[in-house]
Protein backbone atom coordinates (compact mmCIF):
# COMPACT_ATOMS: atom_id res chain seq x y z
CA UNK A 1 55.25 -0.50 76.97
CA UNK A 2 51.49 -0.58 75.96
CA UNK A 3 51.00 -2.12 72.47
CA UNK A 4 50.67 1.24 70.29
CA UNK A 5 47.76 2.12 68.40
CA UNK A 6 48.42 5.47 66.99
CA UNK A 7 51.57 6.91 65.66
CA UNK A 8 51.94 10.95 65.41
CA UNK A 9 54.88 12.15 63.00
CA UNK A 10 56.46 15.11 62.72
CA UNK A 11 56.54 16.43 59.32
CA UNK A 12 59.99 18.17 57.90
CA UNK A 13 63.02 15.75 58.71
CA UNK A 14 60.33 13.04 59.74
CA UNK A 15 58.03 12.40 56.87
CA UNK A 16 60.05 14.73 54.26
CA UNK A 17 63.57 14.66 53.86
CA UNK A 18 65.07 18.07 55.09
CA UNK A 19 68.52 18.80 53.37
CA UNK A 20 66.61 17.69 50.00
CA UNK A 21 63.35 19.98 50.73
CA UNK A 22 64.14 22.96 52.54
CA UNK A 23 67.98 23.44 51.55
CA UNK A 24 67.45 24.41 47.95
CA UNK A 25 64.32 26.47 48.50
CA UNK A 26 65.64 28.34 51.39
CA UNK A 27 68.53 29.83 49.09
CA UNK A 28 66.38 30.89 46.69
CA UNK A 29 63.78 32.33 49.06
CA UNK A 30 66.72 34.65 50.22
CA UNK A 31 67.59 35.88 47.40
CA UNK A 32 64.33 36.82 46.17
CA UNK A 33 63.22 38.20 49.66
CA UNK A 34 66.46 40.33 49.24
CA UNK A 35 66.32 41.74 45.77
CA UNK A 36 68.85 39.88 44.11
CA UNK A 37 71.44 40.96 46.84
CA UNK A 38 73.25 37.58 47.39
CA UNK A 39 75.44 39.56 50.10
CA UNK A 40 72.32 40.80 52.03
CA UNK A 41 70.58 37.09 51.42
CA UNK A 42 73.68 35.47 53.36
CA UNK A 43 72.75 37.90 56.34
CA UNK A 44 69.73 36.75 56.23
CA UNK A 45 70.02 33.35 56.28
CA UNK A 46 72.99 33.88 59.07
CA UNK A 47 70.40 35.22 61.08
CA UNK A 48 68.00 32.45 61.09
CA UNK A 49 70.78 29.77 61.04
CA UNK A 50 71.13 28.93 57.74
CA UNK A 51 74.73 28.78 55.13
CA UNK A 52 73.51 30.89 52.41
CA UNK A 53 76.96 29.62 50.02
CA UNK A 54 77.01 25.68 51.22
CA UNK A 55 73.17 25.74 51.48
CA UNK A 56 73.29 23.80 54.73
CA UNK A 57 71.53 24.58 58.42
CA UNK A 58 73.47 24.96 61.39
CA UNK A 59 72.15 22.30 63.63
CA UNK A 60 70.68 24.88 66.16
CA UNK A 61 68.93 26.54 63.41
CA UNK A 62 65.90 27.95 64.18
CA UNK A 63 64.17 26.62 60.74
CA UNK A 64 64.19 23.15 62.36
CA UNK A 65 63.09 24.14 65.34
CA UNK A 66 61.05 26.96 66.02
CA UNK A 67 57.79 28.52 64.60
CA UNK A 68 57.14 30.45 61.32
CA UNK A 69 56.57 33.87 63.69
CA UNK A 70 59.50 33.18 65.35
CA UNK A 71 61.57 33.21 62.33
CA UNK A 72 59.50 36.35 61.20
CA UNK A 73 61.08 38.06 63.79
CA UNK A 74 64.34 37.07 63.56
CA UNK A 75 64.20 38.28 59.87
CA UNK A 76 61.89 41.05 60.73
CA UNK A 77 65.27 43.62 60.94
CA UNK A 78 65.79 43.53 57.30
CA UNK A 79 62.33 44.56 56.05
CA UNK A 80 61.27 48.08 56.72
CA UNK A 81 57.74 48.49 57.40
CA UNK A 82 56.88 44.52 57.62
CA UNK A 83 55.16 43.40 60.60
CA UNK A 84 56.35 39.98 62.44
CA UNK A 85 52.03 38.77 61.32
CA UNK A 86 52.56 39.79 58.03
CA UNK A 87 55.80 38.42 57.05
CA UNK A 88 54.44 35.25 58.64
CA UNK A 89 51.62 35.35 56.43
CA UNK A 90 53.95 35.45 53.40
CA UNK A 91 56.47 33.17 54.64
CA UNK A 92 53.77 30.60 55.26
CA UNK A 93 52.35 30.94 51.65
CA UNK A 94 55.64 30.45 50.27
CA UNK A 95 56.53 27.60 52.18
CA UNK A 96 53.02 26.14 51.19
CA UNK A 97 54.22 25.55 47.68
CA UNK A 98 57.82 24.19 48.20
CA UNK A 99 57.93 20.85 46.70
CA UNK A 100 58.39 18.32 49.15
CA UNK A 101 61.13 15.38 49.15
CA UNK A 102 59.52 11.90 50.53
CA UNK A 103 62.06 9.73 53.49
CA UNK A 104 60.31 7.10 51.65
CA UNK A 105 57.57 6.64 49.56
CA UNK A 106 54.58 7.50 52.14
CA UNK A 107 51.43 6.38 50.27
CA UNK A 108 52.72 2.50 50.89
CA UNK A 109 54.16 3.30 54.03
CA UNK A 110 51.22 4.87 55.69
CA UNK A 111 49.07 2.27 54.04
CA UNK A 112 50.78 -0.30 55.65
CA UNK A 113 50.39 1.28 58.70
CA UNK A 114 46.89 1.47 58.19
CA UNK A 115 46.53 -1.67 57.70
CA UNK A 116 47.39 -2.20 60.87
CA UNK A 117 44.66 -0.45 62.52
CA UNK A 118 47.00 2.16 63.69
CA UNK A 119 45.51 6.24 63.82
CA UNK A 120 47.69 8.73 62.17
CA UNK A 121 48.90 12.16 63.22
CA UNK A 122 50.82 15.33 62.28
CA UNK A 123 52.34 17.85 64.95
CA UNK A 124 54.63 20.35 62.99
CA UNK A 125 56.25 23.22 64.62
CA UNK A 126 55.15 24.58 60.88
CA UNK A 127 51.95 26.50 60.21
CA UNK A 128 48.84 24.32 59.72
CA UNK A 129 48.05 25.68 56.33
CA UNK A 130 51.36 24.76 55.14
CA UNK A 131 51.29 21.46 56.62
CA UNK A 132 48.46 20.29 55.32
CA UNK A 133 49.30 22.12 51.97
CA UNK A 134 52.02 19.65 51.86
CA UNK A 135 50.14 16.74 52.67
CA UNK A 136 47.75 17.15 50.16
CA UNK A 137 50.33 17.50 47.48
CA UNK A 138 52.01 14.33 48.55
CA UNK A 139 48.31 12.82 48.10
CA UNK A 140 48.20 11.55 52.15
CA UNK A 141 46.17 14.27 53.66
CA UNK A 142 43.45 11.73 53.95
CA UNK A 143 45.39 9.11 56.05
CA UNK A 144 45.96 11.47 58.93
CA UNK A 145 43.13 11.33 61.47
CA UNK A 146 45.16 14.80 63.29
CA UNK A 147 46.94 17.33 61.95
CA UNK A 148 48.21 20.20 63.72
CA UNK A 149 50.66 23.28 63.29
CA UNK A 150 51.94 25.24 66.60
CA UNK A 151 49.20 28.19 65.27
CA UNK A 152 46.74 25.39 65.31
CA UNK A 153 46.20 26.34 69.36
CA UNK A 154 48.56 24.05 71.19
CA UNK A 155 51.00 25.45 71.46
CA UNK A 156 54.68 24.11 69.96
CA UNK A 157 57.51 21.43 70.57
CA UNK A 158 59.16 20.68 73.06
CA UNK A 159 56.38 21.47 75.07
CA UNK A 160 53.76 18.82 74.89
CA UNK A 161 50.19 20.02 74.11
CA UNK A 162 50.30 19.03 70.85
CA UNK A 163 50.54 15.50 71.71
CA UNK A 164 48.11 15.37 74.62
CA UNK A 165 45.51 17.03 71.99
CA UNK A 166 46.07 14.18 69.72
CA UNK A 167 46.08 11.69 72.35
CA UNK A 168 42.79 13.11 73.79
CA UNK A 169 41.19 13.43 70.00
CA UNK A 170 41.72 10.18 70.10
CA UNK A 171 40.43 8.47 73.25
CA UNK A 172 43.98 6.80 73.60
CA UNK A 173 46.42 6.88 77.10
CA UNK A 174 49.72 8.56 75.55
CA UNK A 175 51.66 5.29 76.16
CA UNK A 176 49.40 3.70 73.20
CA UNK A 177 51.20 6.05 71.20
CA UNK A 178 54.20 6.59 69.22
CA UNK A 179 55.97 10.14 68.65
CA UNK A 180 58.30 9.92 65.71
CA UNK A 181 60.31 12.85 64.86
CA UNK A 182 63.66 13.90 63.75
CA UNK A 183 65.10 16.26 66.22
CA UNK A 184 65.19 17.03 69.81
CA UNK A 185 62.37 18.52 70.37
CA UNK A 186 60.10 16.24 69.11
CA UNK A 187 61.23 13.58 71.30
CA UNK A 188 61.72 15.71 74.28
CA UNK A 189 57.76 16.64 73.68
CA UNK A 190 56.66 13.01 72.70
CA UNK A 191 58.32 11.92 76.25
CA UNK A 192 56.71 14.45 78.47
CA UNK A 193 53.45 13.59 77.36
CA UNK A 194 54.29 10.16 78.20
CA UNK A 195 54.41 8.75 74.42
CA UNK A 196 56.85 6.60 73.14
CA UNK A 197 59.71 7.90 71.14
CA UNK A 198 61.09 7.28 67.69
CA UNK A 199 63.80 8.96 65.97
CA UNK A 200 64.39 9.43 62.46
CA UNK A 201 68.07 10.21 61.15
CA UNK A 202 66.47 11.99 58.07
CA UNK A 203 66.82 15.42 59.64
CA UNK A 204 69.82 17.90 61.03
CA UNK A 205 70.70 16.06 64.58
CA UNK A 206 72.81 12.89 64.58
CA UNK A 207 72.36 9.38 66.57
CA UNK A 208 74.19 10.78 68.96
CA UNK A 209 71.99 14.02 69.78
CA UNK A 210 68.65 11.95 69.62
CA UNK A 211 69.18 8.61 71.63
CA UNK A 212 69.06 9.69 74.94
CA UNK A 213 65.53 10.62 74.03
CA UNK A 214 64.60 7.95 72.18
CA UNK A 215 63.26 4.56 72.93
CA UNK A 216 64.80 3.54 69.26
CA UNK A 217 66.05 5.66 66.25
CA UNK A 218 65.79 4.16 63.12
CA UNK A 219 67.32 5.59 59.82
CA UNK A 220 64.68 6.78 58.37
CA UNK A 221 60.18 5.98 58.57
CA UNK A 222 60.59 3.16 56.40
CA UNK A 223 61.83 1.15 59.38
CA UNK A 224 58.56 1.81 61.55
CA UNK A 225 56.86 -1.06 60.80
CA UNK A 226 59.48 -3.36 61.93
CA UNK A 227 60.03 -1.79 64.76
CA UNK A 228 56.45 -2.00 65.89
């Protein structure tokens, strides 16, 4: 392996802790979304893979994996007159504002990393706007020389564009750099584009699910450094 000089992260499950960010705040999206109807929130979150009572995702879920349009549609059904763009729209600005839950505390983490002289990324299956919303809240939008969102142009995990852009943005062969992510589909798009791969066991899949796609997974970000 090529020493690595840039690290890209996923962001929910990687960064952010996923139970303790999106688990609460997808509940009570529901049941606003719904109108108070707790029965018709539970379809709701059935049909994007989510436990509306235990407030826990099915590990399939399409919240941890797929795009915001994607789960537009999926919830598109229950709102007459919506359009998959503009529930998008709204479902982005919502999720703009959730607060997020730190793995670890990232301002010394990424600092460290910094340090270094390693180049920072984000590549979210999330919107851009969102992402970046998030960052900035967390006060580390700055320390990312690349974020990107699957709107953002290339496309979404698994499939690997987002990684080549941020491999190309940076002048770097992919095998200087390290994808870190939490599920599947990050590492399955980290190794087609030739990165390596680090797992995080702050998401939804298990050691189990991740290590045959990952060249180590570590408990959480906080173990990075080490590693490297």
């Amino acid at each position: 392996m090529s020493q690595i000089k840039a690290v890209l992260f996923d962001k929910d499950g990687t960064l952010f802790d996923f139970y303790a960010t999106w688990g609460v705040w997808a509940k009570g999206l529901l049941l606003e979304e719904s109108g108070g109807d707790a029965a018709l929130a539970a379809r709701m979150g059935a049909a994007i893979g989510y436990d509306y009572v235990a407030e826990t995702f099915a590990k399939d879920s399409m919240v941890i994996f797929d795009t915001p349009p994607d789960i537009a549609a999926a919830l598109l059904p229950f709102f007459a007159g919506e359009t998959v763009e503009g529930l998008t729209n709204r479902l982005n600005e919502a999720a703009a504002k959730v607060p997020m839950v730190e793995a670890v505390p990232l301002i010394p983490f990424l600092l460290e990393l910094e340090a270094r002289g390693l180049k920072l990324g984000v590549a979210t299956n999330d919107g851009e706007a969102p992402a970046r919303a998030h960052l900035a809240a967390s006060g580390i939008a700055g320390m990312f020389d690349f974020v990107v969102g699957s709107d953002s142009g290339y496309g979404g995990k698994p499939a690997p564009g987002m990684q080549n852009a941020f491999a190309a943005h940076l002048g770097l062969a992919a095998d200087q750099i390290a994808m870190v992510g939490d599920s599947v589909h990050d590492l399955v798009a980290g190794r087609a584009a030739g990165m390596a791969t680090v797992a995080v066991l702050t998401g939804v899949a298990d050691h189990d699910e991740l290590a045959p796609h990952a060249d180590v997974v570590l408990p959480d970000v906080g173990h990075l450094a080490a590693w490297l």
